[in-house]
Protein backbone atom coordinates (compact mmCIF):
# COMPACT_ATOMS: atom_id res chain seq x y z
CA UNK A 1 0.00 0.00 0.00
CA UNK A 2 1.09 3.73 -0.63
CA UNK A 3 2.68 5.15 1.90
CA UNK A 4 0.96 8.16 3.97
CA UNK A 5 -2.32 6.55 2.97
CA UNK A 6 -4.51 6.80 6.58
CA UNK A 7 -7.28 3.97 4.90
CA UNK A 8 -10.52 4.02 6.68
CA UNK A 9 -12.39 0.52 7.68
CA UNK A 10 -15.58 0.11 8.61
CA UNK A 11 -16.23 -2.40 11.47
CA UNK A 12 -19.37 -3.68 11.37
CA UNK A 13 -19.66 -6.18 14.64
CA UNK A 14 -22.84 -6.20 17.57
CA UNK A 15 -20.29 -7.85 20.24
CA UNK A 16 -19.10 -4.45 21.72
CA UNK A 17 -15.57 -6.14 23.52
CA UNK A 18 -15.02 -7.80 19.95
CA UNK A 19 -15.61 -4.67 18.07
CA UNK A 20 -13.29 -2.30 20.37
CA UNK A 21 -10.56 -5.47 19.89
CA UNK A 22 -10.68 -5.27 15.81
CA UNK A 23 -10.47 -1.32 16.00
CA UNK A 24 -7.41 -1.21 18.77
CA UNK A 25 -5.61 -3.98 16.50
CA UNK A 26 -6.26 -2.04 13.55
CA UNK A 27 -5.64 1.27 14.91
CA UNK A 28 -2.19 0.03 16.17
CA UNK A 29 -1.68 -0.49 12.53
CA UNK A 30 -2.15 2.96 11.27
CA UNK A 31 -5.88 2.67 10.36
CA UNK A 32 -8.46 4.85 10.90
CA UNK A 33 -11.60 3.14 12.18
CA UNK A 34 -15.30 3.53 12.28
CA UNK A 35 -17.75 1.50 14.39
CA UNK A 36 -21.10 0.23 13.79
CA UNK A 37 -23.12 -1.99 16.49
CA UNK A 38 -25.60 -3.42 14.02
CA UNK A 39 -26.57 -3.99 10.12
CA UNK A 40 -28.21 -0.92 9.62
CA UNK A 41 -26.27 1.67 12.22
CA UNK A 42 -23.22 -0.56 9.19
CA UNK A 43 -25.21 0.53 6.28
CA UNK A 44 -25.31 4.34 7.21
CA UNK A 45 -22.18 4.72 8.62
CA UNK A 46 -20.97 3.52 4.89
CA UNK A 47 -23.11 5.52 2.93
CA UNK A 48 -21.94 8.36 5.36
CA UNK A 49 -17.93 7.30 5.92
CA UNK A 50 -17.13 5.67 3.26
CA UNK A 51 -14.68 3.98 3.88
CA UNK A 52 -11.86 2.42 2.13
CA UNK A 53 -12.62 -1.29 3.67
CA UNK A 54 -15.50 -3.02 5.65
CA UNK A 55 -15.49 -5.67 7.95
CA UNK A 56 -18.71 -7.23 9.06
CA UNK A 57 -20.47 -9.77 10.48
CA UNK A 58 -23.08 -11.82 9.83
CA UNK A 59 -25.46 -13.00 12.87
CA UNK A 60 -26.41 -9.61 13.80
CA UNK A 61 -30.18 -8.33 14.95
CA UNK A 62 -32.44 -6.19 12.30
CA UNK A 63 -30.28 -6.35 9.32
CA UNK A 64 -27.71 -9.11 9.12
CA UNK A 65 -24.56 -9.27 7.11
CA UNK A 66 -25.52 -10.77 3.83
CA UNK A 67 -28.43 -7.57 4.35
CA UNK A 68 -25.56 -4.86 4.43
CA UNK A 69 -23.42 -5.87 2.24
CA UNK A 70 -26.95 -6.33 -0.37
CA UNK A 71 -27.67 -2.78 0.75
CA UNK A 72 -24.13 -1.59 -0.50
CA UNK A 73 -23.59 -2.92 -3.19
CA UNK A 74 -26.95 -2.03 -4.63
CA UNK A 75 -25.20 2.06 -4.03
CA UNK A 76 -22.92 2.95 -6.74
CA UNK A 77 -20.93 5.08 -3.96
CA UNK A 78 -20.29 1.87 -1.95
CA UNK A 79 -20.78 -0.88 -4.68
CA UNK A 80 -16.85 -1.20 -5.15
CA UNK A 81 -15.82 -1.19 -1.32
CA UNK A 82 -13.74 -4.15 -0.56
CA UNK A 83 -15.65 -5.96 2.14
CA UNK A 84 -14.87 -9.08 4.57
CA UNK A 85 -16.70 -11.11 6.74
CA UNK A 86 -15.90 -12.14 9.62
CA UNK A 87 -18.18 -14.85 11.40
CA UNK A 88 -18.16 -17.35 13.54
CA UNK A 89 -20.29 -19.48 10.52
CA UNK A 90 -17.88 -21.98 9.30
CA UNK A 91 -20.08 -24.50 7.92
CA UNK A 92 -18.97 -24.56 3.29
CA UNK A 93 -22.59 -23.82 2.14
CA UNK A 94 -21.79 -19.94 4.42
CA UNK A 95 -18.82 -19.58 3.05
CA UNK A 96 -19.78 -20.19 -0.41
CA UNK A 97 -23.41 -18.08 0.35
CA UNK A 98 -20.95 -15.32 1.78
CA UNK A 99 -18.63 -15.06 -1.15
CA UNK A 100 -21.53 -15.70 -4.05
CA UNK A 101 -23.20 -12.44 -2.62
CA UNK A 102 -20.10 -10.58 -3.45
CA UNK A 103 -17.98 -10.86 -0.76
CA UNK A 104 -14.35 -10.12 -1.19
CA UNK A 105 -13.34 -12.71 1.94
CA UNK A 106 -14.67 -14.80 4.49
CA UNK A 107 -12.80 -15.18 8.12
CA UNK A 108 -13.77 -17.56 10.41
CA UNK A 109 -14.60 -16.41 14.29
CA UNK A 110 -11.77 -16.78 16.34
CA UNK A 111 -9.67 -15.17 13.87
CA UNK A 112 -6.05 -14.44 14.06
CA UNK A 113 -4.53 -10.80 14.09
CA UNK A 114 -2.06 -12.30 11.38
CA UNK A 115 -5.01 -13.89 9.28
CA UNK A 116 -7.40 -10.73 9.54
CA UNK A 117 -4.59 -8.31 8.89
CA UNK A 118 -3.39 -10.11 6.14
CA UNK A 119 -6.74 -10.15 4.59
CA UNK A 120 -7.29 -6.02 4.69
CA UNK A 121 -3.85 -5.43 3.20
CA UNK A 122 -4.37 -7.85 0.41
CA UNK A 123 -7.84 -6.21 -0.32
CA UNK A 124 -6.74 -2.92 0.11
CA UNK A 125 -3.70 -3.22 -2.32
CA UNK A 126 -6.00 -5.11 -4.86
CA UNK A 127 -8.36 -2.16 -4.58
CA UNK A 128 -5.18 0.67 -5.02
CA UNK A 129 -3.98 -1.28 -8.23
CA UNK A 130 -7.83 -1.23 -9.63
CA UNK A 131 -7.83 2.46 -9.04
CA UNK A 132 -4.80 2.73 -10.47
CA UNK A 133 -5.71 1.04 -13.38
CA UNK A 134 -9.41 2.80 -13.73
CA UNK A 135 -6.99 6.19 -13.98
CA UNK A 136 -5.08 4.98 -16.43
CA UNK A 137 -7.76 3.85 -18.73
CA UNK A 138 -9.85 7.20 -17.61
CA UNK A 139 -6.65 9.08 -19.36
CA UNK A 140 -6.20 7.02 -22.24
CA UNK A 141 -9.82 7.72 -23.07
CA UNK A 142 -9.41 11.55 -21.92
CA UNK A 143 -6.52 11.39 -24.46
CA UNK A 144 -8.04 9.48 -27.59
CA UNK A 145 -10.99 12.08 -27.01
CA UNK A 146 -9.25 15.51 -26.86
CA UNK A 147 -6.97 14.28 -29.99
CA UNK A 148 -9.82 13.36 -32.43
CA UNK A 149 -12.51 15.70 -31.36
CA UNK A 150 -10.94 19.43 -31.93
CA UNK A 151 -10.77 18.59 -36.15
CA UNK A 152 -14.69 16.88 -35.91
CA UNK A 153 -15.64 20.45 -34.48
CA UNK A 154 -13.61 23.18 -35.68
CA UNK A 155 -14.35 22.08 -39.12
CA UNK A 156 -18.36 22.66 -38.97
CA UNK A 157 -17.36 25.80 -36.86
CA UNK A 158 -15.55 27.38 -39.81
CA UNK A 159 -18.78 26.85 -42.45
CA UNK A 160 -20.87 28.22 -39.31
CA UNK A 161 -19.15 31.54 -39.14
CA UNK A 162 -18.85 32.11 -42.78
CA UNK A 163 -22.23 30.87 -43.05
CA UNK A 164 -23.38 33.87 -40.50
CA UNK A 165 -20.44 36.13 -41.93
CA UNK A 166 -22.15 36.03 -45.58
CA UNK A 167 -25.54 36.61 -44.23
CA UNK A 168 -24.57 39.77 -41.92
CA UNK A 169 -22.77 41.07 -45.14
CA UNK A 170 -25.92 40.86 -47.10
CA UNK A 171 -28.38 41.71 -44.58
CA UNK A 172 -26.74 43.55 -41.57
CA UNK A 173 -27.08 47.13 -42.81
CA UNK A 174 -30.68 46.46 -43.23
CA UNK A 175 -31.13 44.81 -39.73
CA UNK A 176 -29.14 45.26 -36.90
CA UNK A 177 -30.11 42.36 -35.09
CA UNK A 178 -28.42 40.51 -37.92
CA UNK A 179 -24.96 42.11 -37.14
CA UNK A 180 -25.60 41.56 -33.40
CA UNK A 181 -26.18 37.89 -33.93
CA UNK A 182 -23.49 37.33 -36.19
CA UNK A 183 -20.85 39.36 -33.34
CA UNK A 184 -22.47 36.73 -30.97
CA UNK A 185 -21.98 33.68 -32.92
CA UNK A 186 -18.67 35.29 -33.82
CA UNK A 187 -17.61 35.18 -29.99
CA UNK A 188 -19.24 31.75 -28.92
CA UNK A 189 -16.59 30.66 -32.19
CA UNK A 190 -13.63 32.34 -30.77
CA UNK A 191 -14.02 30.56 -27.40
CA UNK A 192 -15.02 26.94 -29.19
CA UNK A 193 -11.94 27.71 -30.99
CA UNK A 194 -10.00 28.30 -27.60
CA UNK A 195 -11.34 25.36 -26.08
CA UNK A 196 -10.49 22.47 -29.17
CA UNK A 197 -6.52 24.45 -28.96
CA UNK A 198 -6.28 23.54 -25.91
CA UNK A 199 -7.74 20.53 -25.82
CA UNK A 200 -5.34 19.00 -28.93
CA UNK A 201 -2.71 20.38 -27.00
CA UNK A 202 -3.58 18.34 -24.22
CA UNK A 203 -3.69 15.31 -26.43
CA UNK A 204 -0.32 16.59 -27.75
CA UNK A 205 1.65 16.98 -24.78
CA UNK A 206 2.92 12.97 -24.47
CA UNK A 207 4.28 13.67 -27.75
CA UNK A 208 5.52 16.56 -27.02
CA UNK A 209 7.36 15.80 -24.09
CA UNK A 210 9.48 13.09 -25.89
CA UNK A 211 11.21 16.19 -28.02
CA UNK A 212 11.10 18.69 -25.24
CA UNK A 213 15.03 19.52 -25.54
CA UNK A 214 14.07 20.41 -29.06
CA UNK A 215 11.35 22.35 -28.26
CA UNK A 216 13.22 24.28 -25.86
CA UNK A 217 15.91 25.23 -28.28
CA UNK A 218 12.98 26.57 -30.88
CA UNK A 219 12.33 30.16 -30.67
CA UNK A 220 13.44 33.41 -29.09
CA UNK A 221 13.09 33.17 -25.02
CA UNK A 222 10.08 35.14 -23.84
CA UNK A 223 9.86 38.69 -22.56
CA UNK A 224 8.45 37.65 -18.61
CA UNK A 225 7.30 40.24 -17.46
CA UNK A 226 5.46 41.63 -20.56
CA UNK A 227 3.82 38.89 -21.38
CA UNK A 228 2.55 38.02 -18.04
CA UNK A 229 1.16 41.69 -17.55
CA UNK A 230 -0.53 41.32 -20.78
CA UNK A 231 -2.04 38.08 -20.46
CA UNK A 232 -3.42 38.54 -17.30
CA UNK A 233 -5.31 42.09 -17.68
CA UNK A 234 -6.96 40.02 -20.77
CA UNK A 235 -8.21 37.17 -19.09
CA UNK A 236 -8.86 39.93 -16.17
CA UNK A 237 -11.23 42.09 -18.69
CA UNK A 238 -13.10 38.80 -19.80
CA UNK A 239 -14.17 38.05 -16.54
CA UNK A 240 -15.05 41.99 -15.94
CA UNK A 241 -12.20 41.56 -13.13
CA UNK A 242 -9.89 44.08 -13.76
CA UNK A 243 -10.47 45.88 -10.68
CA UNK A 244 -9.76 42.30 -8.94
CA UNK A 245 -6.22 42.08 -10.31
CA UNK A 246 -3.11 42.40 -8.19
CA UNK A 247 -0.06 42.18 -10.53
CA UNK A 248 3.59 42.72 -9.82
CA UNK A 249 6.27 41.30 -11.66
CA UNK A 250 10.16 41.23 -12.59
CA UNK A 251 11.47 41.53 -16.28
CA UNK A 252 13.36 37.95 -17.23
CA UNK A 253 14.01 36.42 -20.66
CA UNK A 254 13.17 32.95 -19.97
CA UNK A 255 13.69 29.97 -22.21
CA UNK A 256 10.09 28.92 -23.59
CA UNK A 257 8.31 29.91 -26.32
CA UNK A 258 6.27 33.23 -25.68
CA UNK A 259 3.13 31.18 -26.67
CA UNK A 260 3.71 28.30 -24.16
CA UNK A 261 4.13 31.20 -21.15
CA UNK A 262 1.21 33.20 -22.64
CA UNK A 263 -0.74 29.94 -21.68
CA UNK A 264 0.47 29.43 -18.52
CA UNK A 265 -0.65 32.68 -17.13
CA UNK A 266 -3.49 32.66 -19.17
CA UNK A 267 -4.50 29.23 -17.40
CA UNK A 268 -3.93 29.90 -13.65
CA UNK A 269 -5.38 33.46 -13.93
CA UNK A 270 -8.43 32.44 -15.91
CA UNK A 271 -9.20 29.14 -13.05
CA UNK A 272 -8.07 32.23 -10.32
CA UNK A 273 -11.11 34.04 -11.27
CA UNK A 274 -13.59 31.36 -12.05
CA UNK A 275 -13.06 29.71 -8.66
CA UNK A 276 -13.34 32.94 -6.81
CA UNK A 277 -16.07 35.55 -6.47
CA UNK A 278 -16.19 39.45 -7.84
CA UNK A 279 -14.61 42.07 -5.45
CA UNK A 280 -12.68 39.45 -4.13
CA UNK A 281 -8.23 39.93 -5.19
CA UNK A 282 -6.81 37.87 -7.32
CA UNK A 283 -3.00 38.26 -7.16
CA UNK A 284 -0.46 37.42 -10.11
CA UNK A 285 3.04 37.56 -9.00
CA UNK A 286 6.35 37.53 -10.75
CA UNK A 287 9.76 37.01 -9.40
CA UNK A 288 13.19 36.42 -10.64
CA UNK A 289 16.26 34.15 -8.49
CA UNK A 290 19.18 33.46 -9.72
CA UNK A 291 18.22 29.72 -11.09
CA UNK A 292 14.74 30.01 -11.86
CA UNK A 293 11.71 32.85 -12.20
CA UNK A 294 8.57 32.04 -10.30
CA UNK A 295 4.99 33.06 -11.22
CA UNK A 296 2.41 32.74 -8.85
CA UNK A 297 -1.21 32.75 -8.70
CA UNK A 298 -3.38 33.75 -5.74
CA UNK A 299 -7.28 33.87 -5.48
CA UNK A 300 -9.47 33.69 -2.26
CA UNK A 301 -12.48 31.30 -3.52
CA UNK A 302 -13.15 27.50 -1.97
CA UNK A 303 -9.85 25.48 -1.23
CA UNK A 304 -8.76 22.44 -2.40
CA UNK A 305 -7.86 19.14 0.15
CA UNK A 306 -4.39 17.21 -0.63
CA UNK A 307 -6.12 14.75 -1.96
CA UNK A 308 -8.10 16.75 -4.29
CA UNK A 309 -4.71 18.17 -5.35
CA UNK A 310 -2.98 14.60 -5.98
CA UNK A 311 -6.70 14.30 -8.08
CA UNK A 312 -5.91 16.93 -10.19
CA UNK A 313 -6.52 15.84 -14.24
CA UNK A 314 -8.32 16.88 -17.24
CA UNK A 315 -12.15 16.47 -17.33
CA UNK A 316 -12.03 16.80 -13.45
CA UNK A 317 -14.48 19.16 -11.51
CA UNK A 318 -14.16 19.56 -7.58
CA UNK A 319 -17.33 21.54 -7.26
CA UNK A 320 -21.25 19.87 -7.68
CA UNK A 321 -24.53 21.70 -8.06
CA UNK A 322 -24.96 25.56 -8.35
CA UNK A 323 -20.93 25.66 -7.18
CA UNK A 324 -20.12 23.81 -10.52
CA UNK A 325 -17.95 26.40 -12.71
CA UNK A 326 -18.90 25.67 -16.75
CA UNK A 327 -16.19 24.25 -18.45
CA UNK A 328 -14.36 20.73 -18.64
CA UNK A 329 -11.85 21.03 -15.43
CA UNK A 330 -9.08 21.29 -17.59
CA UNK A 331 -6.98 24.45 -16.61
CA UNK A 332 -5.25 23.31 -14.26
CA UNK A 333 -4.06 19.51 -15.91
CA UNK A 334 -3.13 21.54 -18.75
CA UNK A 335 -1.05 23.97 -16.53
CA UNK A 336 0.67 21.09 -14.96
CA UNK A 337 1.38 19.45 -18.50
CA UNK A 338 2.95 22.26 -20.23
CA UNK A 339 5.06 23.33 -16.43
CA UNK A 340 6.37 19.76 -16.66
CA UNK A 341 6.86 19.66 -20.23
CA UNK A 342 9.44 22.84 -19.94
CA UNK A 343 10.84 21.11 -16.39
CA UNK A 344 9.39 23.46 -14.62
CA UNK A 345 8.51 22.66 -10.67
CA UNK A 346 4.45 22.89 -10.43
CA UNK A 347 2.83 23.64 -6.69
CA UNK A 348 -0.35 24.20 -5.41
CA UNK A 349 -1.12 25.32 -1.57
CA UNK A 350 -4.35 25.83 -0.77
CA UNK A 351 -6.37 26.34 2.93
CA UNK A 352 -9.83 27.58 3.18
CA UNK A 353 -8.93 31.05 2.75
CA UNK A 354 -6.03 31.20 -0.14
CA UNK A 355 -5.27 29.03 -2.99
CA UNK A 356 -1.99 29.79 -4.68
CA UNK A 357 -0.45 27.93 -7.84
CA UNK A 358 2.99 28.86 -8.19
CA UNK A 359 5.60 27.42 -11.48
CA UNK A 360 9.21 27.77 -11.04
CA UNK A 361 10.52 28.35 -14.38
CA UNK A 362 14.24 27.61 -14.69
CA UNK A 363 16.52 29.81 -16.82
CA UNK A 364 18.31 27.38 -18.55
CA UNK A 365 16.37 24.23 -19.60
């Protein structure tokens, strides 16, 4: 199992003395626990908890143990929790009932520390390398998606606005709504545009990386602190945020393409002021040392947890409901990708009052 990983089980037992005796043997082993004295106190601590592992038993009053663990795995929140019994049934036909209903393992009652801790590392680790995995395929689809999609769109796009372009030539003098549409359709195009860039750069950025010395040679070094200063008063006027805008900043010719900063600031200052609210400052910073230049980003909206942090990839949104910025959740992953693709350190420190993403840009890649 990763280290630093505090996994959270779920013990599910009505014998009080047993159930403090599974928690003190697994809390001495750097679990966190949660206790339930019957089936259904079980089934809402899970749906509550959730917890990373659940160990129940089965002779238990109001809801047994072939109830809860029917209950959860009918939830698609809890359907994928590793889960153990642990009963003092022994008999073949309960062990094979047990494990039919979905069980992941069956321990006989009296178990042995050695046995029952053996059994919630192996289950634990075989639900870390299925995570794993599910990630992996999540970004190989993420991937396959953002490469082939930005032609499919930006194609149709094109024939759109020329489409609107021909018929505000013709008819805008005679009817302003005409021009007014075509400005709008004109501006939803520009951002599509934006969008499918950035998404086929995302796609592009494993090849990229592979010729990233190249890259780096290709192209005069960027002007810092123009470019930053620039960038971020533009993104600042889109959001009608210019007021918002804290920017100070240190000339430095740095060795990346102008267009590859450009999108860096443009990135973390555009996620700075979705994620935050009007009136509130959103600070840019710029700073030069003698190995590297730093930019950082500062906003005051919601933070993020470390493990929403060590979550952070395309297509991925933090917030649900009313909270839920539009877009895909892609600033930030593509922030991170083009920082890493230049060698550039990437950071993120947030608490419930300030989130800042800082890049330390070295000056000789």
């Amino acid at each position: 199992m990763a280290k630093g990983i505090m996994h959270k089980i779920l013990i599910i037992e009505d014998e009080q003395m047993l159930r403090r005796q599974i928690a003190r043997l697994l809390q001495l082993e750097g679990f966190e626990t949660v206790e339930a004295a019957n089936g259904l106190e079980g089934v809402a601590s899970a749906l509550t908890a959730i917890p990373d592992l659940i160990i129940c038993d089965i002779m238990m009053p109001d809801l047994d143990g072939f109830g809860v663990l029917q209950a959860l795995r009918e939830v698609p929140g809890t359907a994928m929790i590793p889960f153990i019994f642990l009963t003092a049934l022994v008999s073949i036909q309960d062990q094979r009932h047990g494990m039919a209903e979905g069980a992941d393992d069956y321990i006989t009652k009296p178990y042995t520390p050695a046995a029952l801790l053996g059994s919630v590392r192996r289950r634990l680790e075989k639900r870390q390398r299925q995570l794993a995995e599910s990630r992996q395929r999540a970004e190989e689809v993420s991937l396959a998606v953002a490469g082939s999609v930005p032609q499919e769109i930006l194609e149709p796009l094109d024939h759109i606005v020329t489409i609107t372009s021909l018929l505000a030539v013709k008819y805008g003098a005679q009817d302003p709504q005409v021009a007014a549409m075509h400005q709008a359709v004109a501006q939803e195009a520009n951002r599509l545009r934006r969008l499918m860039r950035r998404l086929h750069l995302y796609a592009e950025l494993p090849r990229l990386y592979t010729h990233r010395f190249e890259l780096a040679q290709a192209g005069p070094p960027a002007a810092a602190g123009v470019i930053v200063d620039r960038v971020a008063r533009e993104v600042g006027r889109n959001w009608n945020r210019e007021k918002d805008l804290a920017i100070t900043t240190e000339p430095a010719q740095l060795p990346l393409r102008e267009e590859y900063l450009a999108l860096l600031v443009e990135e973390l200052v555009d996620n700075a002021c979705k994620f935050s609210a009007p009136g509130t400052p959103v600070e840019v910073r710029g700073a030069g040392q003698p190995e590297f230049w730093s930019l950082a980003v500062s906003n005051r909206g919601p933070g993020l947890s470390a493990e929403q942090i060590g979550q952070i990839g395309a297509f991925k949104q933090f917030l649900n409901g009313n909270k839920k910025p539009v877009g895909l959740g892609l600033g930030l992953a593509l922030a991170q990708g083009v920082a890493r693709l230049h060698g550039c350190e990437f950071a993120i420190k947030s608490d419930s009052e300030t989130t800042t993403v800082t890049i330390l840009v070295p000056r000789e890649i």
